[in-house]
Each structure stands twice: as structure tokens, then as C-alpha cells.
N, C-alpha and C. Protein backbone atom coordinates (compact mmCIF):
# COMPACT_ATOMS: atom_id res chain seq x y z
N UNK A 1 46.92 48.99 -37.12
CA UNK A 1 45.97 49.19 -36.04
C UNK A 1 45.74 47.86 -35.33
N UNK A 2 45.62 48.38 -33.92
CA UNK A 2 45.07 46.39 -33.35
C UNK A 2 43.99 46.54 -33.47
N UNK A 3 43.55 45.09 -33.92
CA UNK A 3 42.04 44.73 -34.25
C UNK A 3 41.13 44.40 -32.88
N UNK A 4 40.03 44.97 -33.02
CA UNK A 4 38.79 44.65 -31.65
C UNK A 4 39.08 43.44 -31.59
N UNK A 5 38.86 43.03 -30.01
CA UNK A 5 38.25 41.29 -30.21
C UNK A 5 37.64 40.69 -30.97
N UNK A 6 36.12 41.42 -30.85
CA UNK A 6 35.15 40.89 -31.56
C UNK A 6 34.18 42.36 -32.03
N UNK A 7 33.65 41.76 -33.00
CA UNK A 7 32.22 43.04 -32.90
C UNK A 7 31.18 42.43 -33.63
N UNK A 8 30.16 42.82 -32.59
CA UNK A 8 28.52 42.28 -33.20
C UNK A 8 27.37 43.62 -33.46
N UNK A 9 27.07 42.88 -35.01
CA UNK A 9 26.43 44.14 -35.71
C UNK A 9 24.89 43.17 -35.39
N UNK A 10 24.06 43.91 -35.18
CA UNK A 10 22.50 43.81 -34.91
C UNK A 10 21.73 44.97 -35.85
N UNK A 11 20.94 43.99 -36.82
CA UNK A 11 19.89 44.83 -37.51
C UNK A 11 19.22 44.16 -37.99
N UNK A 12 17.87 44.34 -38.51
CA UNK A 12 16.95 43.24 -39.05
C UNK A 12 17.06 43.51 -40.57
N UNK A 13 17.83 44.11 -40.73
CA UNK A 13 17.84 43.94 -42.48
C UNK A 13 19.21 43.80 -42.74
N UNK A 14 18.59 42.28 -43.78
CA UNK A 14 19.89 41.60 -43.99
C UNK A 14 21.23 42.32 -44.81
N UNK A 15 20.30 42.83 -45.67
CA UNK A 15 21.66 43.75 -46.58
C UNK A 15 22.42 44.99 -46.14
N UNK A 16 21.68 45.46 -44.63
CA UNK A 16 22.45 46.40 -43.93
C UNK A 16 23.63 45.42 -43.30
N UNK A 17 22.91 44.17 -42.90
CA UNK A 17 24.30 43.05 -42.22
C UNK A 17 25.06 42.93 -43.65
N UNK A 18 25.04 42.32 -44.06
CA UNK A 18 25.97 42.20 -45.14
C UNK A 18 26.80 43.38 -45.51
N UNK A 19 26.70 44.57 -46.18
CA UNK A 19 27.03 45.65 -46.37
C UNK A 19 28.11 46.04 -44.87
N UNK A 20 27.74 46.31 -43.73
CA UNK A 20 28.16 46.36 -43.00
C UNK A 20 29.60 45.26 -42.65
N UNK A 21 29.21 44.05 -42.82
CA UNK A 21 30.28 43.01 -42.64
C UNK A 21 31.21 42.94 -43.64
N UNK A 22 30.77 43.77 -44.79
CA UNK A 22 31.52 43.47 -46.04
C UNK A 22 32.39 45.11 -45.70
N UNK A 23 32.20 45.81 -45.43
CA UNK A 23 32.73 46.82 -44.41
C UNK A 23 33.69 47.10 -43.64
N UNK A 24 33.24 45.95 -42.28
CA UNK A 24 34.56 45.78 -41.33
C UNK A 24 35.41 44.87 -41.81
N UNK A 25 34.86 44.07 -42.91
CA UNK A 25 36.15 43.17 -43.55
C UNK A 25 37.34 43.63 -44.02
N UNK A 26 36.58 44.96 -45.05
CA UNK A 26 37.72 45.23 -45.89
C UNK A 26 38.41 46.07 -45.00
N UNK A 27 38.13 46.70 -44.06
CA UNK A 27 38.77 47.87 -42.79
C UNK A 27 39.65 47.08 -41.96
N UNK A 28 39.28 45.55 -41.65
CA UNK A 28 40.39 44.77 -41.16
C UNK A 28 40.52 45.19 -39.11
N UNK A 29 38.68 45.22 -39.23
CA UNK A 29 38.97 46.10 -37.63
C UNK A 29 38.76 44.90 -37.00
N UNK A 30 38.45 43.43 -37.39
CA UNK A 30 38.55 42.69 -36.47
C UNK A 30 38.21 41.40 -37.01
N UNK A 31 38.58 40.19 -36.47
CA UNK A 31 38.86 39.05 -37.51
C UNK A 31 37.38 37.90 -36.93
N UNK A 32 36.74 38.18 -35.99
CA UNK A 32 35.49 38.06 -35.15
C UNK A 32 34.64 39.35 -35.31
N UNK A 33 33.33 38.50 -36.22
CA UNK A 33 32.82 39.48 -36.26
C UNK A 33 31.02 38.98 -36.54
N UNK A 34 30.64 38.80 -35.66
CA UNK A 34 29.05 38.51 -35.48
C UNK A 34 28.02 39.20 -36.05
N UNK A 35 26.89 38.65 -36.44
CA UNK A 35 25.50 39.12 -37.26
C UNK A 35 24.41 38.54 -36.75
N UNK A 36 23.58 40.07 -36.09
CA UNK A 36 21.98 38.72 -35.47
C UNK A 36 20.98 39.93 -36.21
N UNK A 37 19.95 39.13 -36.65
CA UNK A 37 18.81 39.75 -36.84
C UNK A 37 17.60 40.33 -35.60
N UNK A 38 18.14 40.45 -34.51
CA UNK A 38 17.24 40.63 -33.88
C UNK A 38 17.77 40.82 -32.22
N UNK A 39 17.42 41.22 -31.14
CA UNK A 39 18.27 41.61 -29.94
C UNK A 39 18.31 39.87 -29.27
N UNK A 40 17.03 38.92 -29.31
CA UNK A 40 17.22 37.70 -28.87
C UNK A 40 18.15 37.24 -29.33
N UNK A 41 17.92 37.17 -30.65
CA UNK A 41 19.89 36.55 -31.38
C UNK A 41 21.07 37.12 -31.23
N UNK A 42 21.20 38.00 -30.85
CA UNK A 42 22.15 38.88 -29.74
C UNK A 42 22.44 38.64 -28.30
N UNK A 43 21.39 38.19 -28.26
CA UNK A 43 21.71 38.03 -26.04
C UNK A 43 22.38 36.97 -26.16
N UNK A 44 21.54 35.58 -27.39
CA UNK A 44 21.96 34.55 -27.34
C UNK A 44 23.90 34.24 -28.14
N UNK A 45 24.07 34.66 -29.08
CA UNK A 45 25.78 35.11 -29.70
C UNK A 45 26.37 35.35 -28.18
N UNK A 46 26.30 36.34 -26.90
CA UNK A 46 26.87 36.98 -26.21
C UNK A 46 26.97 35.70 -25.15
N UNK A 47 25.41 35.40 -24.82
CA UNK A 47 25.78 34.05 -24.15
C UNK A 47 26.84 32.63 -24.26
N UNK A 48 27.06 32.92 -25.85
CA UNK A 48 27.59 31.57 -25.85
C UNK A 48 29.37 32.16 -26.34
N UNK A 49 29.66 33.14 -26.24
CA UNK A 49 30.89 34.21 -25.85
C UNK A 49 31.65 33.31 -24.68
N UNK A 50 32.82 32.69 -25.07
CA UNK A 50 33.69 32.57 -23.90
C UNK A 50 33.97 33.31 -23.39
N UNK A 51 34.84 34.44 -23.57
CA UNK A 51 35.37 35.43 -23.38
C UNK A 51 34.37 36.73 -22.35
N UNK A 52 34.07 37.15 -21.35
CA UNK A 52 33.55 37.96 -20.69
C UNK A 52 33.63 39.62 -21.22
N UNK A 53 34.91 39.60 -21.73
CA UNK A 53 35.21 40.89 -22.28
C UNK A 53 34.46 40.72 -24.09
N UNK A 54 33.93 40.50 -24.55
CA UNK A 54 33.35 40.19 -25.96
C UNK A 54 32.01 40.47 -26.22
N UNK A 55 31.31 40.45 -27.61
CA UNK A 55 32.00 41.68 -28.03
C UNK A 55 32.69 42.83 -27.65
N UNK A 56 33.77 43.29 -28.06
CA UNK A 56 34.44 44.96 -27.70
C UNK A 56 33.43 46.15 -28.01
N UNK A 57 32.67 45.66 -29.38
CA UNK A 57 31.73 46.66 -29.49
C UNK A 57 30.37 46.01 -30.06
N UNK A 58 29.57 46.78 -29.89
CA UNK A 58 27.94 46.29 -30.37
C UNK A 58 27.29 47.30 -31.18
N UNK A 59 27.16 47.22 -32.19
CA UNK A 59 26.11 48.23 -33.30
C UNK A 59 25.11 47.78 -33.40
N UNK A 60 24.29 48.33 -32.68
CA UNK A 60 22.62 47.85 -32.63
C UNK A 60 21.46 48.65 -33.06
N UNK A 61 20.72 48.26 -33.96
CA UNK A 61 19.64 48.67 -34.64
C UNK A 61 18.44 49.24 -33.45
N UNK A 62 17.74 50.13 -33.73
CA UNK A 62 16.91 50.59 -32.82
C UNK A 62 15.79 49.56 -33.09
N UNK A 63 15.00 50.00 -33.99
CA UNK A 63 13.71 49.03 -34.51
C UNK A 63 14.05 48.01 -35.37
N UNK A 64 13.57 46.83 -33.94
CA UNK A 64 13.30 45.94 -34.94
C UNK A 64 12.15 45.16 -34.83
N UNK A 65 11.76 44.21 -35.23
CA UNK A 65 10.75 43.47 -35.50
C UNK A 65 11.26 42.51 -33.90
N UNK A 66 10.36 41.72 -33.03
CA UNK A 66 10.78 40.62 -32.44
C UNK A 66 11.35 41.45 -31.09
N UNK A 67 12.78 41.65 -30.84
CA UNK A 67 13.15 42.26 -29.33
C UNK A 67 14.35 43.48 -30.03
N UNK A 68 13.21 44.38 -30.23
CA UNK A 68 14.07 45.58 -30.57
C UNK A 68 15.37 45.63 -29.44
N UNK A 69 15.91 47.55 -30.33
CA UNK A 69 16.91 47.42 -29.75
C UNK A 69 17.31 47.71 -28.15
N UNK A 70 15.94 48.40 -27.62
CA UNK A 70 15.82 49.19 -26.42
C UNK A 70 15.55 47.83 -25.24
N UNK A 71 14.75 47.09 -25.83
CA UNK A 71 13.91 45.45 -25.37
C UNK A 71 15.84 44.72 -24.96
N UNK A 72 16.48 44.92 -26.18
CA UNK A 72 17.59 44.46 -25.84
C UNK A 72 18.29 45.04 -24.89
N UNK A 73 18.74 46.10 -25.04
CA UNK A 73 19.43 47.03 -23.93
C UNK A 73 18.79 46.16 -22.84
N UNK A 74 18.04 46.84 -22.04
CA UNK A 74 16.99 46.70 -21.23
C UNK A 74 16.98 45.01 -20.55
N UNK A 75 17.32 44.00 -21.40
CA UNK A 75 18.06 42.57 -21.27
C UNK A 75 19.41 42.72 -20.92
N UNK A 76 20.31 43.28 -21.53
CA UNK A 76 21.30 43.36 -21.41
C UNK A 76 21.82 43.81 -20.47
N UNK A 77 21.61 44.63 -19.77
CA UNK A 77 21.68 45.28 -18.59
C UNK A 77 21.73 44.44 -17.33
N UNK A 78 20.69 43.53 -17.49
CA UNK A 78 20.44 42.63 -16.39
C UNK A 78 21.17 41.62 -16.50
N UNK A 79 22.73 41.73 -17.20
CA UNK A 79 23.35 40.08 -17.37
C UNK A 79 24.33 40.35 -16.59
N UNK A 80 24.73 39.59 -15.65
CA UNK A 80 26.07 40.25 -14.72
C UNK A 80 27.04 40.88 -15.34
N UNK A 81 27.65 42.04 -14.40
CA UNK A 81 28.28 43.34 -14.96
C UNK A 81 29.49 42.22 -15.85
N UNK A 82 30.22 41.38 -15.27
CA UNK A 82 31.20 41.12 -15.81
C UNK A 82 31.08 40.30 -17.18
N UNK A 83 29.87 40.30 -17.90
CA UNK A 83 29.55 40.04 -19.04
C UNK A 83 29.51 41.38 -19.73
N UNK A 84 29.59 42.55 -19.47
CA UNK A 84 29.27 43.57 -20.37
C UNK A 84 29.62 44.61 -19.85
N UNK A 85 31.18 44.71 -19.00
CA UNK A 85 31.75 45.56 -18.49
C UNK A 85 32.55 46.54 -19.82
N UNK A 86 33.29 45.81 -20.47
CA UNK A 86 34.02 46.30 -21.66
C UNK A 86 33.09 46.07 -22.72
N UNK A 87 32.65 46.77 -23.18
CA UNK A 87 31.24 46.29 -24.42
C UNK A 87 31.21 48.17 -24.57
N UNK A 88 31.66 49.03 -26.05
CA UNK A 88 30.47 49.54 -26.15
C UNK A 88 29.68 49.41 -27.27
N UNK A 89 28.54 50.10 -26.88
CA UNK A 89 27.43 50.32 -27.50
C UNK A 89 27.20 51.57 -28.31
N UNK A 90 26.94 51.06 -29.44
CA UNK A 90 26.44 52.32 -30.43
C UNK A 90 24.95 52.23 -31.07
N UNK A 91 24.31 53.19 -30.48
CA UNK A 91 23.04 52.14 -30.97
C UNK A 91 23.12 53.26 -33.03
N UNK A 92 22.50 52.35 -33.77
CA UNK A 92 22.26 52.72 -35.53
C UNK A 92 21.13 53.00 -35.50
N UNK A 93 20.60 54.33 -36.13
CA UNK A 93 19.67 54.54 -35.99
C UNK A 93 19.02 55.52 -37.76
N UNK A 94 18.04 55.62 -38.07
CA UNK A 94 17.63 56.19 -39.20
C UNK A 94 16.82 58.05 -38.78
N UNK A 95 15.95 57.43 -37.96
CA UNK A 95 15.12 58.31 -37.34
C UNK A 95 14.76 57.64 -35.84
N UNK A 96 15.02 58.93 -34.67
CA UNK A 96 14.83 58.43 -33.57
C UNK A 96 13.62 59.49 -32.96
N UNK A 97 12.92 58.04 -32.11
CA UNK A 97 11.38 59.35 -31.66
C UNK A 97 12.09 59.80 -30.33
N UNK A 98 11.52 61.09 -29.82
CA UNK A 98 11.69 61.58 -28.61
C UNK A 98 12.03 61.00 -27.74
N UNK A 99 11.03 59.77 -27.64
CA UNK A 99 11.01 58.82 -26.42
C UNK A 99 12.01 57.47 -26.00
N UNK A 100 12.23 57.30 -27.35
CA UNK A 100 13.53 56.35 -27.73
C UNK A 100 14.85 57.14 -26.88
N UNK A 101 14.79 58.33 -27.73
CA UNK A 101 15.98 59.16 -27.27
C UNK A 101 16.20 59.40 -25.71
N UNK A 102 15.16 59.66 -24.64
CA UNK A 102 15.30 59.84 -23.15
C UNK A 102 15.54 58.08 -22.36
N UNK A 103 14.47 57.54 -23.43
CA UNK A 103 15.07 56.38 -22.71
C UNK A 103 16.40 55.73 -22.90
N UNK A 104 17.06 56.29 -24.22
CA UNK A 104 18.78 55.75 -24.34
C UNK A 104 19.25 56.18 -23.35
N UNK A 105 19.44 57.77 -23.12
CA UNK A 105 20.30 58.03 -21.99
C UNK A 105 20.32 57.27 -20.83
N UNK A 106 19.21 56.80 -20.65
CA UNK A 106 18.81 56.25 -19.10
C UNK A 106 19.67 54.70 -19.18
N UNK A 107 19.98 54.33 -20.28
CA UNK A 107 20.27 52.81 -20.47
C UNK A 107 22.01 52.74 -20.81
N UNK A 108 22.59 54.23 -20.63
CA UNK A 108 24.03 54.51 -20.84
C UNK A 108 24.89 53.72 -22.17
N UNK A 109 24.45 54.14 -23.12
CA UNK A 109 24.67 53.09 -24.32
C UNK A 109 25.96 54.84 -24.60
N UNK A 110 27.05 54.24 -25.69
CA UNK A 110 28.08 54.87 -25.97
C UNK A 110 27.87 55.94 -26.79
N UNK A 111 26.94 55.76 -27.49
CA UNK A 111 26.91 56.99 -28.68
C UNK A 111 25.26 56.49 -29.90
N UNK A 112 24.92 57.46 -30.83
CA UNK A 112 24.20 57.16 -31.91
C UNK A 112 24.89 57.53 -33.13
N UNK A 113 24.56 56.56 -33.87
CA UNK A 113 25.03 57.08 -35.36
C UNK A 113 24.45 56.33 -36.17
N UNK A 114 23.89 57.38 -37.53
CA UNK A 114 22.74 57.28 -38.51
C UNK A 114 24.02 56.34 -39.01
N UNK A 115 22.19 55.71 -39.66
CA UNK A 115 22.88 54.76 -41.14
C UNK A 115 22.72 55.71 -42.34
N UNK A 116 23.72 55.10 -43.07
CA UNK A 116 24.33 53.66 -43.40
C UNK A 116 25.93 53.80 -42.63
N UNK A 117 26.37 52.78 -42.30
CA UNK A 117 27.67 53.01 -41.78
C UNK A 117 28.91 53.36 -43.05
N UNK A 118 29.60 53.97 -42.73
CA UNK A 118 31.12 54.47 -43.66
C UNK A 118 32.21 54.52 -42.49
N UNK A 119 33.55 54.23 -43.69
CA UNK A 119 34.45 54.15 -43.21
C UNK A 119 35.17 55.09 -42.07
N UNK A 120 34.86 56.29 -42.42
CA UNK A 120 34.52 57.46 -41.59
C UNK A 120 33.97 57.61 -40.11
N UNK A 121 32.65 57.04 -40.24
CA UNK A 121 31.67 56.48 -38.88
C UNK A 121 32.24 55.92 -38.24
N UNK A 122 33.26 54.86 -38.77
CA UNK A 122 33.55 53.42 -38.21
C UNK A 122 34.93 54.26 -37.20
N UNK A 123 35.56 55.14 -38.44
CA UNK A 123 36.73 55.62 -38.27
C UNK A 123 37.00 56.21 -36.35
N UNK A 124 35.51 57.33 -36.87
CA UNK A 124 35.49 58.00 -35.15
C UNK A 124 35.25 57.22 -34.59
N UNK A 125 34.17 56.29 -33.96
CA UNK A 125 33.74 55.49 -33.28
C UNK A 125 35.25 54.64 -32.66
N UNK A 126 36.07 54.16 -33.51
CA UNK A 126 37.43 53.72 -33.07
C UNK A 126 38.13 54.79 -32.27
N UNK A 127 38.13 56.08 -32.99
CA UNK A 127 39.12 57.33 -32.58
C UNK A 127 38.57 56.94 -30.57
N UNK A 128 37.45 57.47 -30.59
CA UNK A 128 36.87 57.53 -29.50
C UNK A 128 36.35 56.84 -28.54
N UNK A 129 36.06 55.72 -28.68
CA UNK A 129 35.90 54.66 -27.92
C UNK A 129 37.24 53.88 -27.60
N UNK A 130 37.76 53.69 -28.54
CA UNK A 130 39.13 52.45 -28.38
C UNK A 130 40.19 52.84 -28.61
N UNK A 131 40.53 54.58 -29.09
CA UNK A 131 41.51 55.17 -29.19
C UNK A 131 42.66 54.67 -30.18
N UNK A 132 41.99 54.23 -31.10
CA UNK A 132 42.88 53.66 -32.20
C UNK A 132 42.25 54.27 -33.77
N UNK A 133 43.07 54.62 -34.66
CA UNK A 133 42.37 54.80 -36.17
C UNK A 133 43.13 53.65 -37.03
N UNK A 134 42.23 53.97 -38.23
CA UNK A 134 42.08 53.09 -39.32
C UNK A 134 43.61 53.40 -40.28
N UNK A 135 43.86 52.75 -40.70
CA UNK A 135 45.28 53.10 -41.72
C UNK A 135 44.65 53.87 -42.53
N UNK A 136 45.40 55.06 -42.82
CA UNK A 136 45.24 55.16 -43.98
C UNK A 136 45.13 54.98 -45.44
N UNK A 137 44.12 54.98 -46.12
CA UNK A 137 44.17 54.21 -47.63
C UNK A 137 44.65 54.78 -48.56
């Protein structure tokens, strides 16, 4: 499989980052692969991104403590298109309120998918976004 550029996982709990990174490691989906606790430590990773096309994808936590994930969107949006033309977005989610949910659509993010992530999750999310799967194990 070709590997993403890059991918940045966003969540405020550390052992979902870890778990997660220990994840795309062993899956081999990409050899760049970023961790922020929070959407500010996210804007800031993206800012300092040479590359315009980078991250390929973003898994972002809904709630968090500091600049959730919507606070982020909502930033993100406003960074010139050619920073976040090729980017998608999946936002991770446990439980989503009503209101979360109308305001995603409005913010055109790629898809939702519950935690915890599996190889599976990871699997479609590739099928369908980037049109590539995972080797088989």
C-alpha cells in the first residue's frame, strides 16, 4: 500500500494517542505521524508543516479540554484554502450531542467514527477517502 504523507491524531487523552500511534505503526500507513493534545497544538503542528498538502488526514477528538474539536474546525477553516485543500477530516467521537452533530455538517469534515480506533476503522477510512487498503495480515 502507499503510505499517507502524514497523519495527525488529536485527542486529549494520552493513552488514546499512544494506542492509536502504536496502531498506525504497526499498519505501516505512514512514516509521519503527529500527536497534539488539544486543537491549538494542532493548528500549531499544521503551521509549522512545510508541505501545504499535510497532514493527508486528521483524526480529531470532539471534546476536549482547551480548543475542542469544533473550536478547531472552526480555526481551521479560516487558514488559506491551500493549507487544507487535501486534508481529510474524521472527526472521533464517543457520544455526539445533537448540536455537535448539525454543526459538523456545516463545517464539511469527511466522516465520524466512534472510538476506539481498529484496524478495520482505519481500514475503511483508507478504502474511502484515499482509495487504498491495508495488506492483508
Amino acid at each position: 500500500m502507499e503510505k499517507l504523507s502524514s497523519v495527525l491524531l488529536v485527542d486529549d487523552d494520552s493513552t488514546n494517542n499512544f494506542l492509536n500511534e502504536l496502531l498506525f505503526k504497526r499498519l505501516e500507513v505512514t512514516d509521519q505521524l503527529f500527536t497534539a493534545e488539544d486543537g491549538a497544538q494542532a493548528l500549531d503542528i499544521i503551521a509549522n508543516t512545510a508541505n501545504p498538502d499535510e497532514p493527508a488526514l486528521i483524526l480529531l477528538d470532539v471534546n476536549m479540554p482547551g480548543m475542542g474539536g469544533i473550536a478547531f474546525l472552526e480555526a481551521y477553516r479560516q487558514l488559506p484554502a491551500v493549507q487544507h485543500r487535501a486534508t481529510v477530516i474524521i472527526m472521533l467521537t464517543t457520544t455526539m450531542d445533537a448540536r455537535d452533530l448539525s454543526r459538523l455538517e456545516e463545517l464539511h469534515i469527511a466522516g465520524l467514527v466512534s472510538k476506539p480506533l481498529t484496524k478495520e476503522k482505519i481500514d475503511a477510512i483508507l478504502q474511502l477517502h484515499f482509495r487504498r487498503n491495508l495488506p492483508a495480515s
